[in-house]
Structure formats: C-alpha cells, structure tokens
Protein backbone atom coordinates (compact mmCIF):
# COMPACT_ATOMS: atom_id res chain seq x y z
CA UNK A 1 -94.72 -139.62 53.39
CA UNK A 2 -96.64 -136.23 52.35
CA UNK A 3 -94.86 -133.38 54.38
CA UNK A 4 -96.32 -130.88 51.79
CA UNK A 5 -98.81 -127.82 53.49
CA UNK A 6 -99.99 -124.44 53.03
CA UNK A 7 -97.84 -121.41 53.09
CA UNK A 8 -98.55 -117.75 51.87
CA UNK A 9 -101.21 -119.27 48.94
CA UNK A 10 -98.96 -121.73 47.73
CA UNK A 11 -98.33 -125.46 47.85
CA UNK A 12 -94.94 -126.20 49.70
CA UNK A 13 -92.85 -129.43 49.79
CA UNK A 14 -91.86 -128.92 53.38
CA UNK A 15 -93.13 -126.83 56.20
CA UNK A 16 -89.61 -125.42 57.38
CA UNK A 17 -89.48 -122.27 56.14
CA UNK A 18 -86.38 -120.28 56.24
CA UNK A 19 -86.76 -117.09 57.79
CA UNK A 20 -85.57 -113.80 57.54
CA UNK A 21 -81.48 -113.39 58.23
CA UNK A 22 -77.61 -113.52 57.39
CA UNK A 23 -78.40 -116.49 55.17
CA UNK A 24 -81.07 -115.93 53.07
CA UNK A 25 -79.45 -112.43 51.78
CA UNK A 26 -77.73 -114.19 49.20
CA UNK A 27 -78.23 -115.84 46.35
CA UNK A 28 -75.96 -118.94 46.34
CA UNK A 29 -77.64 -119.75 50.01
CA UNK A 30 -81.17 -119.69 48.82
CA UNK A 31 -80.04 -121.77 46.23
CA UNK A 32 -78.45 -124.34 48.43
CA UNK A 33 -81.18 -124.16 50.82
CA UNK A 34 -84.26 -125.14 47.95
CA UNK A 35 -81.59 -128.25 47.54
CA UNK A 36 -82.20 -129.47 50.87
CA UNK A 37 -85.71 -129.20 51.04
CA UNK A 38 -86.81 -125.75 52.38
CA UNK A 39 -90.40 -125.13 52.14
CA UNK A 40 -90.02 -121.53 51.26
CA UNK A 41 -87.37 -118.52 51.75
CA UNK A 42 -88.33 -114.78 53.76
CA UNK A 43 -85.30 -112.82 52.74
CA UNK A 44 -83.58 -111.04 54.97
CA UNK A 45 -85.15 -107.66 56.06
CA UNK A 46 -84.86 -104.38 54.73
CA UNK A 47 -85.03 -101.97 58.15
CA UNK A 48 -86.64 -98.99 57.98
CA UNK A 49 -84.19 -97.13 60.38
CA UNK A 50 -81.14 -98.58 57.72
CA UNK A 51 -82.49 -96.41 55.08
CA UNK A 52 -82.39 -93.40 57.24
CA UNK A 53 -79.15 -93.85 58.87
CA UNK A 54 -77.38 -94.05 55.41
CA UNK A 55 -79.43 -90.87 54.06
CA UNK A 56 -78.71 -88.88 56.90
CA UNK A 57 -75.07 -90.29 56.91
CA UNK A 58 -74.59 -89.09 53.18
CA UNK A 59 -76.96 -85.93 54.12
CA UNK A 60 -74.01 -85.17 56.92
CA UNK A 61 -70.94 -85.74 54.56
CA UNK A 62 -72.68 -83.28 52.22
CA UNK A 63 -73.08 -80.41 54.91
CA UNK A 64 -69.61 -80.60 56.34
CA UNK A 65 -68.41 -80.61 52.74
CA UNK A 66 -70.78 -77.39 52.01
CA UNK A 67 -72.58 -78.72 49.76
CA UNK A 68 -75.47 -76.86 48.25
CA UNK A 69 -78.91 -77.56 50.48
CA UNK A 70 -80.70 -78.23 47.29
CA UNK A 71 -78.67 -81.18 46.49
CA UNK A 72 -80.15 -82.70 49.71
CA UNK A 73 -83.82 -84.08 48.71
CA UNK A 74 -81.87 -85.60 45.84
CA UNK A 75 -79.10 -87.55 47.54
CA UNK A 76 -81.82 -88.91 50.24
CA UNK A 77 -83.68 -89.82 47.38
CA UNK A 78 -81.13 -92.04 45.46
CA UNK A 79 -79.74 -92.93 48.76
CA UNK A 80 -82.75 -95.09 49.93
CA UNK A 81 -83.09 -96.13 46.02
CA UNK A 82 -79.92 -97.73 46.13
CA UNK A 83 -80.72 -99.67 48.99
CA UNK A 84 -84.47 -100.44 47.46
CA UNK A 85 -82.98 -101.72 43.90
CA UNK A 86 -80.37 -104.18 45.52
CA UNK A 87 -83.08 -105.81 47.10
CA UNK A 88 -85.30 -105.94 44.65
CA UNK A 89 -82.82 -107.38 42.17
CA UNK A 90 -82.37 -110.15 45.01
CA UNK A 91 -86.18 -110.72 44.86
CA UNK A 92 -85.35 -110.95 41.02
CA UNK A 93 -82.44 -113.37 40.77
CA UNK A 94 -84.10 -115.50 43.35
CA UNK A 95 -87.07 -116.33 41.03
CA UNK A 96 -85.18 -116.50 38.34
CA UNK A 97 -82.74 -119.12 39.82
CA UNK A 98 -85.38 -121.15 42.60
CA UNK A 99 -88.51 -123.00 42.44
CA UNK A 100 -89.90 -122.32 45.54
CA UNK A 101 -92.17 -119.31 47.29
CA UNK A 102 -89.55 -116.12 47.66
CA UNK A 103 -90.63 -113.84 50.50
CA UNK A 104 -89.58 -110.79 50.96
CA UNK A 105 -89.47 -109.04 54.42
CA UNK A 106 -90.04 -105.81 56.01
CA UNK A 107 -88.88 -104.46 59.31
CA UNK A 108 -91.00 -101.70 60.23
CA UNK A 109 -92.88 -99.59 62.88
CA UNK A 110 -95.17 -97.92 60.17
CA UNK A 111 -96.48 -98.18 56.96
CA UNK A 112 -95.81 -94.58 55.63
CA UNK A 113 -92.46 -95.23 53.95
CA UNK A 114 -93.20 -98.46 52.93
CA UNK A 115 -96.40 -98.02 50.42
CA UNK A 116 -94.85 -97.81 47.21
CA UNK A 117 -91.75 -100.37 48.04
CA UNK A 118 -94.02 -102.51 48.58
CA UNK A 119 -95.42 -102.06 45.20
CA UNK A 120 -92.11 -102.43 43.28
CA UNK A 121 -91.63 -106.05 45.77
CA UNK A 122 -94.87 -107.13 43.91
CA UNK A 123 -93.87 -106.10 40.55
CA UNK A 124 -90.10 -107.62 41.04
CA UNK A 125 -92.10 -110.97 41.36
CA UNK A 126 -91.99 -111.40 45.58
CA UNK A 127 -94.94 -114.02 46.44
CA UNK A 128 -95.46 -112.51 49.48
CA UNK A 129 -94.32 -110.11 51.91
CA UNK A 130 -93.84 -110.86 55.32
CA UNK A 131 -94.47 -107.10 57.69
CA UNK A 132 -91.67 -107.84 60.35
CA UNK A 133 -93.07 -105.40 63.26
CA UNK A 134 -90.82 -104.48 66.19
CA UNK A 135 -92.50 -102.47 68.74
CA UNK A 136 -91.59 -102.55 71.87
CA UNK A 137 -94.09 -101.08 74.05
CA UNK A 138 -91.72 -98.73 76.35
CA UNK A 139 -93.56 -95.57 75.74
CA UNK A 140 -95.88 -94.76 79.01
CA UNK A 141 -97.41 -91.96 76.28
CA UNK A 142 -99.24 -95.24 74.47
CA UNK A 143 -101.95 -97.68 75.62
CA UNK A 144 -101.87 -101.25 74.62
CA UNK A 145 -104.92 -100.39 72.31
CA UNK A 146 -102.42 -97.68 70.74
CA UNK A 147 -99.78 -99.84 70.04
CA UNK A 148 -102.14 -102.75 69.03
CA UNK A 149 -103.87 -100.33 66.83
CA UNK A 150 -100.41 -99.13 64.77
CA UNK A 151 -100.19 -102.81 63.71
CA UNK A 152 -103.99 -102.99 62.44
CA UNK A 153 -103.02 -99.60 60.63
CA UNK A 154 -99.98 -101.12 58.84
CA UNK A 155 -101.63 -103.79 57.36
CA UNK A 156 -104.67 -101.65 56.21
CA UNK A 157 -102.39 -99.46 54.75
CA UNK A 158 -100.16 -102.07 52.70
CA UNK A 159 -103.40 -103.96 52.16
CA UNK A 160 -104.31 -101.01 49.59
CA UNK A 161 -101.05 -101.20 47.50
CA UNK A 162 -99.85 -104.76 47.91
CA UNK A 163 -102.16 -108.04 46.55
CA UNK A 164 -100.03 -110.96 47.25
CA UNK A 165 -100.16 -112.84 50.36
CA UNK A 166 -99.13 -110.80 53.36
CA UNK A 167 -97.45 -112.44 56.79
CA UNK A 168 -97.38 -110.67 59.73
CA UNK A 169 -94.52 -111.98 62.28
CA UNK A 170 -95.31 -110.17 65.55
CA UNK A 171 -93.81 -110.39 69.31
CA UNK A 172 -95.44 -112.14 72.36
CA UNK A 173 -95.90 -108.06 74.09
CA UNK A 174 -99.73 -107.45 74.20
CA UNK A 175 -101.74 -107.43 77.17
CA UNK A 176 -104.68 -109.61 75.76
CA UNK A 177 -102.47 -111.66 72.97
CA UNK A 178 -104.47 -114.48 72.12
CA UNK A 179 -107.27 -112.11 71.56
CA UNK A 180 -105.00 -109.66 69.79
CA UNK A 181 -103.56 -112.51 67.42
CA UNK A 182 -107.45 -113.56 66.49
CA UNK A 183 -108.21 -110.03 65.47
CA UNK A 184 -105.13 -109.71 63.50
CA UNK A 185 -106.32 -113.11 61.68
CA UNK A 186 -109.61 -111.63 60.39
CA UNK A 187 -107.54 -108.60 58.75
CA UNK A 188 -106.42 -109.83 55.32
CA UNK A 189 -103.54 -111.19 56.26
CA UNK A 190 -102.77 -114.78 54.87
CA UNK A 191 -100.28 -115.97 57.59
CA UNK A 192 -99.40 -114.97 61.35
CA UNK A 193 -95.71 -115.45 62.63
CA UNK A 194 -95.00 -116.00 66.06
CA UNK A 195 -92.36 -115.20 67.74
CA UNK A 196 -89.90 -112.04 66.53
CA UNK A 197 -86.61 -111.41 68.84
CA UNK A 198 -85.76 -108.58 70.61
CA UNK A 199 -82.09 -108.25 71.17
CA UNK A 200 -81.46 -108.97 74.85
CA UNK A 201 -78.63 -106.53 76.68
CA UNK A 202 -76.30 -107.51 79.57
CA UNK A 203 -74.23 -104.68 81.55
CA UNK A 204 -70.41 -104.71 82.65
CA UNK A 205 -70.14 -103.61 85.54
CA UNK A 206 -66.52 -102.95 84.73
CA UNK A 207 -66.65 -100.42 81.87
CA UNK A 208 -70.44 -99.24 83.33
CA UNK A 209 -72.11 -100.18 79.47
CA UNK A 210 -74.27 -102.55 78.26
CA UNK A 211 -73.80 -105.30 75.88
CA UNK A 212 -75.84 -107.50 73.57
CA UNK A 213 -76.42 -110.94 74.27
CA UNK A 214 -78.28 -114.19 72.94
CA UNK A 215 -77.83 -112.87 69.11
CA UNK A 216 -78.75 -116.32 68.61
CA UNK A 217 -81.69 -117.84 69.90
CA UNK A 218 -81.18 -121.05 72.45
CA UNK A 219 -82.94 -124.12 72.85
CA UNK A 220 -85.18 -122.77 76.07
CA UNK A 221 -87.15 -120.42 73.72
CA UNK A 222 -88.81 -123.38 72.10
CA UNK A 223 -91.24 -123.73 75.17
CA UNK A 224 -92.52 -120.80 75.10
CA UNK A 225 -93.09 -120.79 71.76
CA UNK A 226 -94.78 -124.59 71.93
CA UNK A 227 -97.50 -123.03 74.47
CA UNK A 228 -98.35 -120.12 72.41
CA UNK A 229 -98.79 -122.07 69.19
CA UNK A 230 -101.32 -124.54 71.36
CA UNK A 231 -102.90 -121.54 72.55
CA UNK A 232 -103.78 -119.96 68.86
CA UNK A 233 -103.98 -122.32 66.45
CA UNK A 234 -107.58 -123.02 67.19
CA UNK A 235 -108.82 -119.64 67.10
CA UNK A 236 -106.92 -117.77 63.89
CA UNK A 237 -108.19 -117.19 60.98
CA UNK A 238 -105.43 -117.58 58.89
CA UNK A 239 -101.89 -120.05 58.86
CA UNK A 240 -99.76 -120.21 61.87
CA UNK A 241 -96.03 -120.24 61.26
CA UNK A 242 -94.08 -120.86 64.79
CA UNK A 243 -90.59 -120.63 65.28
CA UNK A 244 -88.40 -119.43 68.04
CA UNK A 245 -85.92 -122.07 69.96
CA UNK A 246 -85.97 -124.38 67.14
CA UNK A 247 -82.42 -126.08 67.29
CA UNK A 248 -83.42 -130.37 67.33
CA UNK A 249 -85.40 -132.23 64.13
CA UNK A 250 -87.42 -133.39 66.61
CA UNK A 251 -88.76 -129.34 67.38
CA UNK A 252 -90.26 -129.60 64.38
CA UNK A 253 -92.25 -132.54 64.68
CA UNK A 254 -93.49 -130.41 68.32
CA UNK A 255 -94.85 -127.75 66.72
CA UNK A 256 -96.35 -129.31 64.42
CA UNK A 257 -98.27 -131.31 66.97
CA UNK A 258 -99.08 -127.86 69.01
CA UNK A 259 -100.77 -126.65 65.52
CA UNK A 260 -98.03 -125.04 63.48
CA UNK A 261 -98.99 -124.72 59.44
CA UNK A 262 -95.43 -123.74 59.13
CA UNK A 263 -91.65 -124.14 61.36
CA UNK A 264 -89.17 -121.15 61.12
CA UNK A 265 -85.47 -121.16 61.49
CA UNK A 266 -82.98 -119.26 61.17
CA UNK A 267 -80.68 -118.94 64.33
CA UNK A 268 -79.87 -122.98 63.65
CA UNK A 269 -78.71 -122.37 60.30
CA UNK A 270 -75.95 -120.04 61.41
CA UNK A 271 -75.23 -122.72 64.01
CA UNK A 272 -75.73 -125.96 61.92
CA UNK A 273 -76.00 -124.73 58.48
CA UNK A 274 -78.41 -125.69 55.66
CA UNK A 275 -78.41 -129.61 56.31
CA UNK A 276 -79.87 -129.26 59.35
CA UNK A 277 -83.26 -128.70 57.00
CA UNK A 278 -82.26 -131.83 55.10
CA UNK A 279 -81.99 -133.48 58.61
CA UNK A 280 -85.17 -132.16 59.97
CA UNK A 281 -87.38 -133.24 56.82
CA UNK A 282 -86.01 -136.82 56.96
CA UNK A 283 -86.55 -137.03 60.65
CA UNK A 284 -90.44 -135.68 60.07
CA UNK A 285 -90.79 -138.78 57.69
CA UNK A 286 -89.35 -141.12 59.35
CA UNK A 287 -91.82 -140.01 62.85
CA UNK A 288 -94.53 -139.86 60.32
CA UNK A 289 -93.97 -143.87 59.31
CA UNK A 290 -92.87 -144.78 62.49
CA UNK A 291 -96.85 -143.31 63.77
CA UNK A 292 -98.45 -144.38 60.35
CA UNK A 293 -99.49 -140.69 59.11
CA UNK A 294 -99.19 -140.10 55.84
CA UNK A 295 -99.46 -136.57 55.45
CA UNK A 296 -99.17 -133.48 57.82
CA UNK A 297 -103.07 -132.82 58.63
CA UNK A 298 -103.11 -135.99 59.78
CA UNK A 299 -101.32 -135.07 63.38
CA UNK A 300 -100.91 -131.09 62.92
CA UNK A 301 -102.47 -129.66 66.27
CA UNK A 302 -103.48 -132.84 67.61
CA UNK A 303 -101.73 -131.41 70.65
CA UNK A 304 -103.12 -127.78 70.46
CA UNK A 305 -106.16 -126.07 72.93
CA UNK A 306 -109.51 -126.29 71.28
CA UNK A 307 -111.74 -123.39 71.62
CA UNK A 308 -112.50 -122.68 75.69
CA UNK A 309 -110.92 -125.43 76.30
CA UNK A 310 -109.49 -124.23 80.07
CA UNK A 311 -108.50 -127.70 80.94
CA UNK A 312 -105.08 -128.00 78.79
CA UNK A 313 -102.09 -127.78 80.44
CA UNK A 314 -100.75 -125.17 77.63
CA UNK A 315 -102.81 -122.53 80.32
CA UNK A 316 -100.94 -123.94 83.32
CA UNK A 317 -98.64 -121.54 84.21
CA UNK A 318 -97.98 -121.27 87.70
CA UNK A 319 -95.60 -124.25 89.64
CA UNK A 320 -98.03 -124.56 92.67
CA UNK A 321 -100.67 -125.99 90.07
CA UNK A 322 -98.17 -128.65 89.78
CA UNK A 323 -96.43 -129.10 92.96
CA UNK A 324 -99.48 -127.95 95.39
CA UNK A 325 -98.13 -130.55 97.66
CA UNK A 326 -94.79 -129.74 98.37
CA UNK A 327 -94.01 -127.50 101.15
C-alpha cells in the first residue's frame, strides 16, 4: 500500500505529520519519530512574546543593578540572538541527522520581528516554515476584516524574505471562515493548517482565580475538526493539513476521507508516545487492503462537500434538522 502524499513541496512517506510541541524540540525525538514513520516534523515554536519576556527580564536585572542605559540595546540584542541561534542549530542538527521534511514554526501576531529570522530559518536549511497565528479576536477596537487582514499582511510580508514553502495553521474564529480559508489559499501559501488551540481556563471558586485546563487536546475535538476539513477541502487552493482530537489510528483514516492532504498530532504523542505513528500507519494499510486502494488519492475526500454542495450533512448543524419529530 502507497500512503505517500504531498506536504510543503515534498514527497512524504506518510501523511502524519508531527506537529509543533514538547516532542519535536529535541533532537533524539525527531530522530525516533522518522523511525516510526512520520511523514514530516514542525518543530516546536519559537513565541514571539518568549523573546520579549527574557529581554525585558535581563533589561530589568540590568536597571536594578544600575547598569549603564547604553548597555540596554545590546543585551536585548544578544538576548533574542541567543534564543534565535539555539533554534536554528536545532533546524541544523535535524537535517543533518533525518531524512525527512524539517519544519520550523513560528508563533506570532505579526510579521515585523520576524522578517529576517525567517531568513536565517531558510539559510539554516528549514524546508518550510509553518506561521503559527494566535489571535484571538477579543478586541471590540477591530473588525473581523481587521483581524482577517493582519493574517493576509503576515504572509505578504514573510512572502518577500522567505522562498520555501510556507504553512499557515490558523484557528476556527472568523466570521465568514470557509470564505476566509479560500482567500488565504490563493496567497502563496503552500499548505493551510486547521485547527490551532487556545488554552481553555476554569475558575476556583475557592481561591477566586482561574486555572488552565485541557493542555491536552481530547477525543471530542476530532468532530469538529472532521466537519471543517469536509467543508474546505474542495474549495482551497493549496494542501489541507487537519488535526485537532486525533487520539485513535482509525482518526486518521477519517480525515483522510473528509479531504485531509495531511493528519497532525501532537497532544497523542505526549499521551501515547511515538508508536502511536507506527500504529496509525499500519492501521491506514491495513484499511487501505481491507477496501482495495492502493494509494491515498484513491479515497482522500471521498467524504468531503463538493463545491455548493448544501445537501451534505457536514452543514447540518442544528439537532431539530435531525430530530424534527421529537417533542
């Protein structure tokens, strides 16, 4: 069985891709992961907001000690170096030590502090670079066409200094997505990534704080991600990587039937560890011969929406539609 596809302008042997996290910001598990049959490795991101907290950290240390204000551009300077060369030297050893695509990953709101990193990810031999964009849309002060618009603005700006395949993994927060995700097809990119995690907060009523739950993502997610991948993978322009709830083999073989090019995981491997890849390819070949497909485009999206297609259940959303007859 053929489980090779498209991912980021390369060839891959599997289409579970490892995605950005804990485990693929080292070495020795990138290593062990291209052993049991990942597709592909994003690296784990570099934030935006951990470069600034450790210069202004430093920058503080340096004022309470009276340090000369001169000194400061300098030590914000080798401060966010620092942080910029250990990744880069990750991006290095990986392709030195792997076969397969290396990633690298962004986590940003902008582009401004990002245009010439993004330049020294391409020269340290990245073969892509996934744009990891967060934005919640909380501030009453921006539209929807605002917010939309600061994405379309990244990529246009990173498009200019960065040549390799770009991904752009993106939330489910727009008020006209499907449309959104189309336009965001036709802009260069190579790859769309749907879904990114916000971290979800519980209170105490006790101590009167709040508390992060779900780190981890659970098995429930996986639904919503199945009906959004049905939804787009007719109309992009570009690969569709879905991922979000995926914790059986057999979530795999789902998404792939709701149109995914690509599967990514990461919460499972924390939970289950790099065999559950091993586990999930063997299961997809084993489906694949049980159904008599041979290779991937031979069932990918047989289960997603074709264009105006307002028939599908994948648009259903509301229980009545279902159960118009109970009372």
């Amino acid at each position: 069985m053929d489980i090779s596809t498209r991912f980021m302008g390369c060839t891959i042997n599997s289409p579970i891709i490892a995605g950005s996290c804990g485990q693929t910001a080292d070495l020795e598990n990138i290593k062990r992961l291209e052993e049991k049959g990942v597709g592909a490795v994003i690296l784990k991101s570099l934030f935006e907001e951990q470069i600034s907290q450790e210069v202004s950290n430093n920058l503080r240390m340096m004022h309470n000690a009276g340090e000369m204000m001169e000194a400061y551009t300098y030590v914000a300077e080798h401060t966010k170096h620092n942080n910029i060369e250990k990744y880069l030297n990750l991006i290095r050893k990986a392709k030195e030590n792997v076969k397969i695509p290396i990633i690298a990953s962004i986590n940003c709101v902008s582009a401004s502090e990002w245009m010439q990193f993004a330049k020294e990810i391409e020269q340290a031999g990245a073969d892509g670079l996934e744009l990891n964009m967060f934005i919640m849309p909380t501030s009453i002060n921006m539209s929807s066409e605002e917010v939309e618009k600061v994405y379309e603005d990244t990529i246009q700006i990173i498009r200019r200094t960065f040549k390799k395949p770009i991904s752009l993994k993106i939330s489910y927060y727009s008020a006209a997505l499907a449309k959104f995700c189309q336009k965001l097809s036709w802009m260069q990119i190579s790859n769309l990534s749907i879904f990114n995690r916000f971290i979800e907060h519980d209170i105490d009523i006790n101590s009167l704080s709040t508390k992060p739950i779900n780190i981890l993502s659970n098995e429930n997610e996986l639904y919503h991600t199945i009906r959004w991948t049905a939804i787009l993978a007719k109309l992009l322009n570009c690969t569709l990587t879905a991922g979000g709830g995926v914790h059986k083999a057999e979530d795999v073989v789902k998404l792939l039937l709701a149109g995914a090019n690509t599967v990514q995981i990461a919460s499972v491997l924390y939970t289950q560890g790099s065999d559950f890849v091993e586990k999930a390819n063997n299961f997809l070949k084993q489906w694949m011969q049980e159904n008599n497909y041979q290779k991937l485009s031979d069932f990918r999206g047989r289960l997603a929406i074709e264009k105006n297609d307002q028939v599908s259940t994948f648009y259903r959303v509301q229980y009545m539609k279902y159960f118009s007859g109970i009372e």
